[in-house]
C-alpha atoms as a PDB file:
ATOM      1  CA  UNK A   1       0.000   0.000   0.000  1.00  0.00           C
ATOM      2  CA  UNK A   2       1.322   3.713  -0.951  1.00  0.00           C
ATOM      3  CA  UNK A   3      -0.230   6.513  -0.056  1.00  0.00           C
ATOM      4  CA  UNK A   4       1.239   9.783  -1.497  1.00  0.00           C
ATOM      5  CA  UNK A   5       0.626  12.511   0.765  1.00  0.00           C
ATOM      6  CA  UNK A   6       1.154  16.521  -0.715  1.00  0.00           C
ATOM      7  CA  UNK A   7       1.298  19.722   0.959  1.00  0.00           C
ATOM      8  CA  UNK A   8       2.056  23.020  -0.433  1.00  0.00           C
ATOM      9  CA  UNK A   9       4.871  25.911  -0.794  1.00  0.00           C
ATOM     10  CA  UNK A  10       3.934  29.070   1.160  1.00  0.00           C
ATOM     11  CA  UNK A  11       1.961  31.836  -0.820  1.00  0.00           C
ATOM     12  CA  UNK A  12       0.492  35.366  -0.554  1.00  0.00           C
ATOM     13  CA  UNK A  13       3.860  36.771   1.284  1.00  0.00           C
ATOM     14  CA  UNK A  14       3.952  34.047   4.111  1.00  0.00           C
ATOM     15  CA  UNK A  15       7.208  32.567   4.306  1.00  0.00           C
ATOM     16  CA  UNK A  16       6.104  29.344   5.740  1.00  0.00           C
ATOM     17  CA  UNK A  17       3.245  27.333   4.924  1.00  0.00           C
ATOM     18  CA  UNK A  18       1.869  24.659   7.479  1.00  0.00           C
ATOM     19  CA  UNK A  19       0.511  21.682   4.670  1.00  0.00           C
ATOM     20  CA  UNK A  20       3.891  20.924   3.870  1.00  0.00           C
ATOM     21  CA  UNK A  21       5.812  21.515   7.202  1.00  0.00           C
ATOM     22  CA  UNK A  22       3.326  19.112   8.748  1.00  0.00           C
ATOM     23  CA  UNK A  23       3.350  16.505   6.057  1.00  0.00           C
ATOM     24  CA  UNK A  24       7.049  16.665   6.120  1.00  0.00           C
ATOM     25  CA  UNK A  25       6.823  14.908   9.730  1.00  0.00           C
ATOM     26  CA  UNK A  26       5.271  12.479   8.971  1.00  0.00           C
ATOM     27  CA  UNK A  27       6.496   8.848   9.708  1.00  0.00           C
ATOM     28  CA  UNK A  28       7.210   7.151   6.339  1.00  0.00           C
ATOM     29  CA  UNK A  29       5.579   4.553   7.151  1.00  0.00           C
ATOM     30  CA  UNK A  30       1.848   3.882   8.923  1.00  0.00           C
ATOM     31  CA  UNK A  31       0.102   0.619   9.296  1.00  0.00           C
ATOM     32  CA  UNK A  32       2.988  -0.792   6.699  1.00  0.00           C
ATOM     33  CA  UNK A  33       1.833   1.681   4.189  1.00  0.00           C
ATOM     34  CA  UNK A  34       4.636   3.870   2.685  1.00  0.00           C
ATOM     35  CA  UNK A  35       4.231   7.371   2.873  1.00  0.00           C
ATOM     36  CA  UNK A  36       5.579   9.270  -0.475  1.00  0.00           C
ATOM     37  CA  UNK A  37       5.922  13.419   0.571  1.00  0.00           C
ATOM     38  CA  UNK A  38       5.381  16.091  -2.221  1.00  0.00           C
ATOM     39  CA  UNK A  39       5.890  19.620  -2.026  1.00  0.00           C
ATOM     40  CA  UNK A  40       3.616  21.180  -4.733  1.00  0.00           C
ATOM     41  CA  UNK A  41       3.938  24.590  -5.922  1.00  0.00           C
ATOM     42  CA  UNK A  42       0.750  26.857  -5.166  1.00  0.00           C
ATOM     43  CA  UNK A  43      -0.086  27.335  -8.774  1.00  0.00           C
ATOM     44  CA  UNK A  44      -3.184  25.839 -10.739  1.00  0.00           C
ATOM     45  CA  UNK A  45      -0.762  24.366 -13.657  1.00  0.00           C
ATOM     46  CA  UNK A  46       2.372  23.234 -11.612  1.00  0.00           C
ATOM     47  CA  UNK A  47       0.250  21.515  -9.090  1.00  0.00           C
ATOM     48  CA  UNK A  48      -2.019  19.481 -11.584  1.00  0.00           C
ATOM     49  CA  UNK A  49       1.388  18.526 -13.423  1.00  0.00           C
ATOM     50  CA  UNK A  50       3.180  17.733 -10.249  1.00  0.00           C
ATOM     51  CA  UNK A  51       0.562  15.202  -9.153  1.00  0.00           C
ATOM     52  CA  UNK A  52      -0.210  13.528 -12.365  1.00  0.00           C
ATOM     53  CA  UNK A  53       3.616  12.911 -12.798  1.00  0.00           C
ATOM     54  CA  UNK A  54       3.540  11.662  -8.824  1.00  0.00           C
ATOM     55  CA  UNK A  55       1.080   9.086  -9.741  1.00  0.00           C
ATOM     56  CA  UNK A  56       2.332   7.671 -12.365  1.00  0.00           C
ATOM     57  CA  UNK A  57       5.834   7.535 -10.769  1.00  0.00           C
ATOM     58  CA  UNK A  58       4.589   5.913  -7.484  1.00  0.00           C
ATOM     59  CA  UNK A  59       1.291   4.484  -8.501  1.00  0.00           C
ATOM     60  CA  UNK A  60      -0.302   4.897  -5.068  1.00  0.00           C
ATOM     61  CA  UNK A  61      -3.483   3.538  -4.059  1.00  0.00           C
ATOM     62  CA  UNK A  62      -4.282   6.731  -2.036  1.00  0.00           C
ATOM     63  CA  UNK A  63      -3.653  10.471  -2.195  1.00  0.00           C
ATOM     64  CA  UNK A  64      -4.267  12.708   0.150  1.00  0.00           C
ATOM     65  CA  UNK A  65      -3.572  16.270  -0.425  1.00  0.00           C
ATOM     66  CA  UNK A  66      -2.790  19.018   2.581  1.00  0.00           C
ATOM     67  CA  UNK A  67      -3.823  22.575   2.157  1.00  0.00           C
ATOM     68  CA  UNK A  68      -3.770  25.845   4.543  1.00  0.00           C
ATOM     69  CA  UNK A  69      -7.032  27.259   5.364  1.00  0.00           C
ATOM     70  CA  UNK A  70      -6.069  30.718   7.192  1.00  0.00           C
ATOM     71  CA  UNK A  71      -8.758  31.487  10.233  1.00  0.00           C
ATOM     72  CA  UNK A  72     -10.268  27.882  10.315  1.00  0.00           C
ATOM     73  CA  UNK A  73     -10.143  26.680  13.855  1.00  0.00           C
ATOM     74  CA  UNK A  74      -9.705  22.823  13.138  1.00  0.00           C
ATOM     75  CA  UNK A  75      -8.941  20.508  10.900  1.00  0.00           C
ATOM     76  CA  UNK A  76     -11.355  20.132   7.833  1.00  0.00           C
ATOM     77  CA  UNK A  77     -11.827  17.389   5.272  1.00  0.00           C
ATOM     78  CA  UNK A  78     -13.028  18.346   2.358  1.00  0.00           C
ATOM     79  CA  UNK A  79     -16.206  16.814   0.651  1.00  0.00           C
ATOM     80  CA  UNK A  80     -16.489  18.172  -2.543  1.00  0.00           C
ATOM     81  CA  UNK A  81     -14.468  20.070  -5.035  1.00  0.00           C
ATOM     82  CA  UNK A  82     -16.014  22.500  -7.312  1.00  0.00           C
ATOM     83  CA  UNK A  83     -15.331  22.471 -11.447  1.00  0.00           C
ATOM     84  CA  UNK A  84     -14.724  26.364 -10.618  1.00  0.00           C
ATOM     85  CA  UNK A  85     -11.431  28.747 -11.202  1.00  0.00           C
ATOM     86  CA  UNK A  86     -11.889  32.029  -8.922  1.00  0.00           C
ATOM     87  CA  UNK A  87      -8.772  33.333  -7.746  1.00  0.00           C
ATOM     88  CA  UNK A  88      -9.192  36.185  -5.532  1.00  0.00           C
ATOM     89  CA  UNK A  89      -5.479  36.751  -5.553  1.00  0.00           C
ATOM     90  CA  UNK A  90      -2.595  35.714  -7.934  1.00  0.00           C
ATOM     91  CA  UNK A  91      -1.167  31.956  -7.532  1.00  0.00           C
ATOM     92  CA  UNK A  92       2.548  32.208  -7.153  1.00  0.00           C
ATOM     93  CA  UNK A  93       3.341  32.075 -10.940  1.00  0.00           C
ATOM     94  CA  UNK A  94       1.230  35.316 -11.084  1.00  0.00           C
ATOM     95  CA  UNK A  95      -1.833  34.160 -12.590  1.00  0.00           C
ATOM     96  CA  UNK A  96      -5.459  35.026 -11.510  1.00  0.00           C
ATOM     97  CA  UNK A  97      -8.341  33.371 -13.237  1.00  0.00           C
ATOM     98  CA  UNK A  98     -11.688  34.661 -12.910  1.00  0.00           C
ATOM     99  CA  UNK A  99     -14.699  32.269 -13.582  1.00  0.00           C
ATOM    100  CA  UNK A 100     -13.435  29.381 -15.612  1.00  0.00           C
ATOM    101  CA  UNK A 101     -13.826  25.332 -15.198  1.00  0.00           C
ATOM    102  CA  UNK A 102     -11.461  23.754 -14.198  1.00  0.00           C
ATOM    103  CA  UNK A 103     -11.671  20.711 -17.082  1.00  0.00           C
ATOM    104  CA  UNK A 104     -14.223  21.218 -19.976  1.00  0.00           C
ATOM    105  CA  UNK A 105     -15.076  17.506 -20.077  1.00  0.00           C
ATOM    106  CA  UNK A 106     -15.120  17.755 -16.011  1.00  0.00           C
ATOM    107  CA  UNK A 107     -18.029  16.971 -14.041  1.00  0.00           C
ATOM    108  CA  UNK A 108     -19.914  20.277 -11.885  1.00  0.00           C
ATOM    109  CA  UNK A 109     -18.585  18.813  -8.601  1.00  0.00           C
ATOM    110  CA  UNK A 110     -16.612  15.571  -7.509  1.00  0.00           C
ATOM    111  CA  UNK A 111     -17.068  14.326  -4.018  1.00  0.00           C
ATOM    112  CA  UNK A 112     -14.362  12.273  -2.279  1.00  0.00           C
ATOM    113  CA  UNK A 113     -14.128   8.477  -2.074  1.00  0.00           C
ATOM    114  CA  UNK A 114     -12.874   8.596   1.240  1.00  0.00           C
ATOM    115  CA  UNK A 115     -14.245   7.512   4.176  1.00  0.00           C
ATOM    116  CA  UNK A 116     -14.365  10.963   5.524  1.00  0.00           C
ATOM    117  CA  UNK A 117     -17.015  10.721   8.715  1.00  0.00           C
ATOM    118  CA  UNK A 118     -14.983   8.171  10.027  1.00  0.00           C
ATOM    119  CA  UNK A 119     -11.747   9.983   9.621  1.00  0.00           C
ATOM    120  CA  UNK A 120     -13.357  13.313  10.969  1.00  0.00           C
ATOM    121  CA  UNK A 121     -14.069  10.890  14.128  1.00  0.00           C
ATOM    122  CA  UNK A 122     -10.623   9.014  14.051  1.00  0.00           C
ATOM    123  CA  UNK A 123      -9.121  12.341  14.695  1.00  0.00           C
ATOM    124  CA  UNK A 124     -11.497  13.932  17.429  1.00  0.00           C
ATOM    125  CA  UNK A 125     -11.200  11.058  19.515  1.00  0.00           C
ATOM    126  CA  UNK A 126      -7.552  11.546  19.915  1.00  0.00           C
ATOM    127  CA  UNK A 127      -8.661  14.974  20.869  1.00  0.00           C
ATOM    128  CA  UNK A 128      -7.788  17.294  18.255  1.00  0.00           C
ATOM    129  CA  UNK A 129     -10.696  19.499  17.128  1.00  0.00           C
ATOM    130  CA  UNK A 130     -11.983  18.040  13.330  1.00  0.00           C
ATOM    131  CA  UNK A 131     -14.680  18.447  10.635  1.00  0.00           C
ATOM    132  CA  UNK A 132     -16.080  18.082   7.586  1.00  0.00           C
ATOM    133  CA  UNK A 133     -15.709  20.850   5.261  1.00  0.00           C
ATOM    134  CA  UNK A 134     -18.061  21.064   1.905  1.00  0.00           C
ATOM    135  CA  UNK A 135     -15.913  24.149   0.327  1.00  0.00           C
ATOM    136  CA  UNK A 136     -12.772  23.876  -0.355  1.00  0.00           C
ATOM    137  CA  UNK A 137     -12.804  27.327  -1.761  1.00  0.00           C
ATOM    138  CA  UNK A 138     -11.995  28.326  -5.730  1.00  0.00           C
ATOM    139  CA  UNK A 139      -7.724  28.894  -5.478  1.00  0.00           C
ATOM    140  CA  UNK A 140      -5.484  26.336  -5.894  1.00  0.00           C
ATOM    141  CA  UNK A 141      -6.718  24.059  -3.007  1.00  0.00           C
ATOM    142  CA  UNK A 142      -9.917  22.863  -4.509  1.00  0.00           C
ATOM    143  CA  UNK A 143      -8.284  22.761  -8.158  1.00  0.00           C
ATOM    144  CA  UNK A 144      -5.743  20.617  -6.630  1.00  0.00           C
ATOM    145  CA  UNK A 145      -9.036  18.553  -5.049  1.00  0.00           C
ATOM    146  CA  UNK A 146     -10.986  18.924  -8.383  1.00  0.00           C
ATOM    147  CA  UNK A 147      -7.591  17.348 -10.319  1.00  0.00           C
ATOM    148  CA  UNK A 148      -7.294  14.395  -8.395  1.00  0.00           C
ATOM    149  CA  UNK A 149     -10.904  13.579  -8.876  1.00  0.00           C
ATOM    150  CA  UNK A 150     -11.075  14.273 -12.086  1.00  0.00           C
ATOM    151  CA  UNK A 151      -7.569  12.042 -13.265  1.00  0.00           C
ATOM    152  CA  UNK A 152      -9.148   8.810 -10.551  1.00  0.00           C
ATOM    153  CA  UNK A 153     -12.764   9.483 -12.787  1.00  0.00           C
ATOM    154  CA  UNK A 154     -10.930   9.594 -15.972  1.00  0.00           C
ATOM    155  CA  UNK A 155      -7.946   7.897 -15.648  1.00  0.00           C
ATOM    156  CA  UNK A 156      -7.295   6.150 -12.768  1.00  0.00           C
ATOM    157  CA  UNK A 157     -10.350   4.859 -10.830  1.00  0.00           C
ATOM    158  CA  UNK A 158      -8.409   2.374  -8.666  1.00  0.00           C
ATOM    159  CA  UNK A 159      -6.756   5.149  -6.768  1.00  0.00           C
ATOM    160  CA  UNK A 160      -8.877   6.840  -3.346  1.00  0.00           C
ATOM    161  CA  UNK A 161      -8.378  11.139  -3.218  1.00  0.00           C
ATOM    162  CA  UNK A 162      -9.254  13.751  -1.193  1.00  0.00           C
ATOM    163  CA  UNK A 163      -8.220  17.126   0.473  1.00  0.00           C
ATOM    164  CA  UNK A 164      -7.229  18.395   4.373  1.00  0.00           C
ATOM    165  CA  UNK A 165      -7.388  21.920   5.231  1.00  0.00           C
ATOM    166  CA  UNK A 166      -5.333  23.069   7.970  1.00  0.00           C
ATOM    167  CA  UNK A 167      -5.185  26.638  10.425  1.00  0.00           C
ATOM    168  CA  UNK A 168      -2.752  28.776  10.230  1.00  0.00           C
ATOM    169  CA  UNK A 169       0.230  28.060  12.787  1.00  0.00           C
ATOM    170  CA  UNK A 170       0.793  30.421  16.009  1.00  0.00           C
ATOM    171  CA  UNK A 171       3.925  32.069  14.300  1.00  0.00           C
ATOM    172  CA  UNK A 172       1.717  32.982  11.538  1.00  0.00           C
ATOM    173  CA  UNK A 173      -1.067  34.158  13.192  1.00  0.00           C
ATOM    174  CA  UNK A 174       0.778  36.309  15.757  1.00  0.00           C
ATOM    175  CA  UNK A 175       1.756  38.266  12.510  1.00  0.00           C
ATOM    176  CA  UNK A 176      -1.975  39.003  11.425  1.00  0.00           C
ATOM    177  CA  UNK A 177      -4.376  41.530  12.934  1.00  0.00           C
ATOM    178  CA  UNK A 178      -6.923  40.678  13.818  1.00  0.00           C
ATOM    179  CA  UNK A 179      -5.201  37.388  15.023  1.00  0.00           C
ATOM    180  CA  UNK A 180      -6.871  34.541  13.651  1.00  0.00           C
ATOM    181  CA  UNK A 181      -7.172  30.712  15.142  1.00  0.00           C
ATOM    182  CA  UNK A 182      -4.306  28.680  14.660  1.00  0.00           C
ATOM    183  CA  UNK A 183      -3.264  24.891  15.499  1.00  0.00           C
ATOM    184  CA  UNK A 184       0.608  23.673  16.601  1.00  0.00           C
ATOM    185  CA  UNK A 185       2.235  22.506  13.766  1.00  0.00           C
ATOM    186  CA  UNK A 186       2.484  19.177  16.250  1.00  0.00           C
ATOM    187  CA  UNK A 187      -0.931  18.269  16.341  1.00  0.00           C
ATOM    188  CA  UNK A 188      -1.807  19.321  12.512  1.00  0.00           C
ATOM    189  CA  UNK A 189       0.997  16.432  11.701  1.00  0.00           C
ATOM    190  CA  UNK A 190      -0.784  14.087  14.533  1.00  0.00           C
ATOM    191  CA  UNK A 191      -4.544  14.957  12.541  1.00  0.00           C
ATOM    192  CA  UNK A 192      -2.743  14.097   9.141  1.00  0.00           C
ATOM    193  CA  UNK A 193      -1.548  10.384  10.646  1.00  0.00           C
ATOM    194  CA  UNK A 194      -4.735   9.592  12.500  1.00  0.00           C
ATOM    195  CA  UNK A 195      -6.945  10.443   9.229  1.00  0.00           C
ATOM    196  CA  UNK A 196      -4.260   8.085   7.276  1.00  0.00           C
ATOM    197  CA  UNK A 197      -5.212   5.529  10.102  1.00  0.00           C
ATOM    198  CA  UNK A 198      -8.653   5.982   9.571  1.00  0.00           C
ATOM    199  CA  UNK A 199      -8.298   5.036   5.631  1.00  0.00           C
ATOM    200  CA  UNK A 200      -6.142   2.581   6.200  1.00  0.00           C
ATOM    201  CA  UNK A 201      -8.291   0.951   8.153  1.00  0.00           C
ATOM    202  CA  UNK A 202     -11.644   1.690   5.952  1.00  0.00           C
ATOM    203  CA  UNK A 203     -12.877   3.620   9.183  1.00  0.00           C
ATOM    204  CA  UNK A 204     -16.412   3.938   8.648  1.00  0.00           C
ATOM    205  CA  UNK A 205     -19.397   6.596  10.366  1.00  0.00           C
ATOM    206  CA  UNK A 206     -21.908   7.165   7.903  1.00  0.00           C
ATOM    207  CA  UNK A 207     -24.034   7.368  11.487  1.00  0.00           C
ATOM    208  CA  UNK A 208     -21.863  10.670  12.497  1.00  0.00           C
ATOM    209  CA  UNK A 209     -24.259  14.046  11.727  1.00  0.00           C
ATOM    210  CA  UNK A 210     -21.736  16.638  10.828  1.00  0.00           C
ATOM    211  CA  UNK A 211     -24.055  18.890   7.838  1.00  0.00           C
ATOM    212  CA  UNK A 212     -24.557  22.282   7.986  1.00  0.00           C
ATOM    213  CA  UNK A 213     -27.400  24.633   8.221  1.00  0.00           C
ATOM    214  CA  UNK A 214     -25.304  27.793   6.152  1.00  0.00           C
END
């Protein structure tokens, strides 16, 4: 089993950026799966190249992609990703697009094949504060989402995908006013292992009522 796990490079004048710092700790290896780490670049194009080249150098059966979600107070795995480009600032290769799809042959939405509930649940009993998120924005995180679920529909539909956001980390927030919620870079790294756990082990809680109102 191979699960490649990517996090990204630090954008919009941060100099650090807590998806990749936290997937760079984690263990390579959980539940005798191998863990492959990617830094992608926060760019639409880069990104979607970087990860189609990752899977077909590694052929893993599961990728799991880390994202920052500045003022989010806990971890959030996505649901869906939206067929949507909306960039309310420039990625880091300076380009801003304004209402296009994603893929032309793409679907409106794709919705993870993970077993998200029971990863959301995985995580919050080991006491770290977890949910399920059903927007994943319209910058590079949920293009990054939208890609992978796009190449496993097209391409590839052996492979499981989805998308973590994670808060901000205390030496970034400090720097913001108003200060906005923010998570060790410690525990974000424990939240990524335990939701590996709960794939690995098909963790299941279709039970768990998590939807929202707004």
């Amino acid at each position: 089993m191979k699960i490649l796990v990517t996090g990204f490079d630090p954008f919009d004048k941060d100099i650090i950026n807590p998806a990749y710092e936290a997937v760079k700790r984690l263990p390579d290896e959980i539940r005798e799966a191998k863990i492959i780490k990617l830094e992608i670049p926060t760019s639409f194009e880069r990104s979607r190249i970087a990860i189609e080249e990752a899977i077909e150098k590694y052929s893993p059966n599961v990728i799991l992609s880390i994202g920052q979600a500045g003022g989010r107070n806990e971890i959030t795995i996505e649901k869906v990703a939206i067929n949507l480009l909306e960039a309310r600032i420039k990625d880091n290769d300076g380009y801003q697009p304004l209402d296009k799809p994603i893929k032309e042959d793409g679907q409106t939405a794709y919705f993870t094949n993970l077993p998200i509930k029971g990863m959301v649940s995985h995580i919050k009993e080991n006491n770290i504060p977890a949910n399920i998120s059903y927007t994943a924005g319209t910058f590079v995180c949920n293009s990054v989402m939208y890609n992978i679920l796009y190449l496993i529909d097209k391409k590839f539909p052996h492979i499981k995908g989805g998308f973590i956001h994670v808060p901000f980390l205390p030496e970034q927030a400090v720097l913001k006013n108003p200060i906005p919620s923010s998570m060790s870079l410690d525990m974000i790294s424990k939240a990524i292992e335990l939701a590996i756990e709960a794939i690995l082990i098909n963790k299941d809680n279709k039970d768990l009522v998590i939807g929202k109102t707004h």
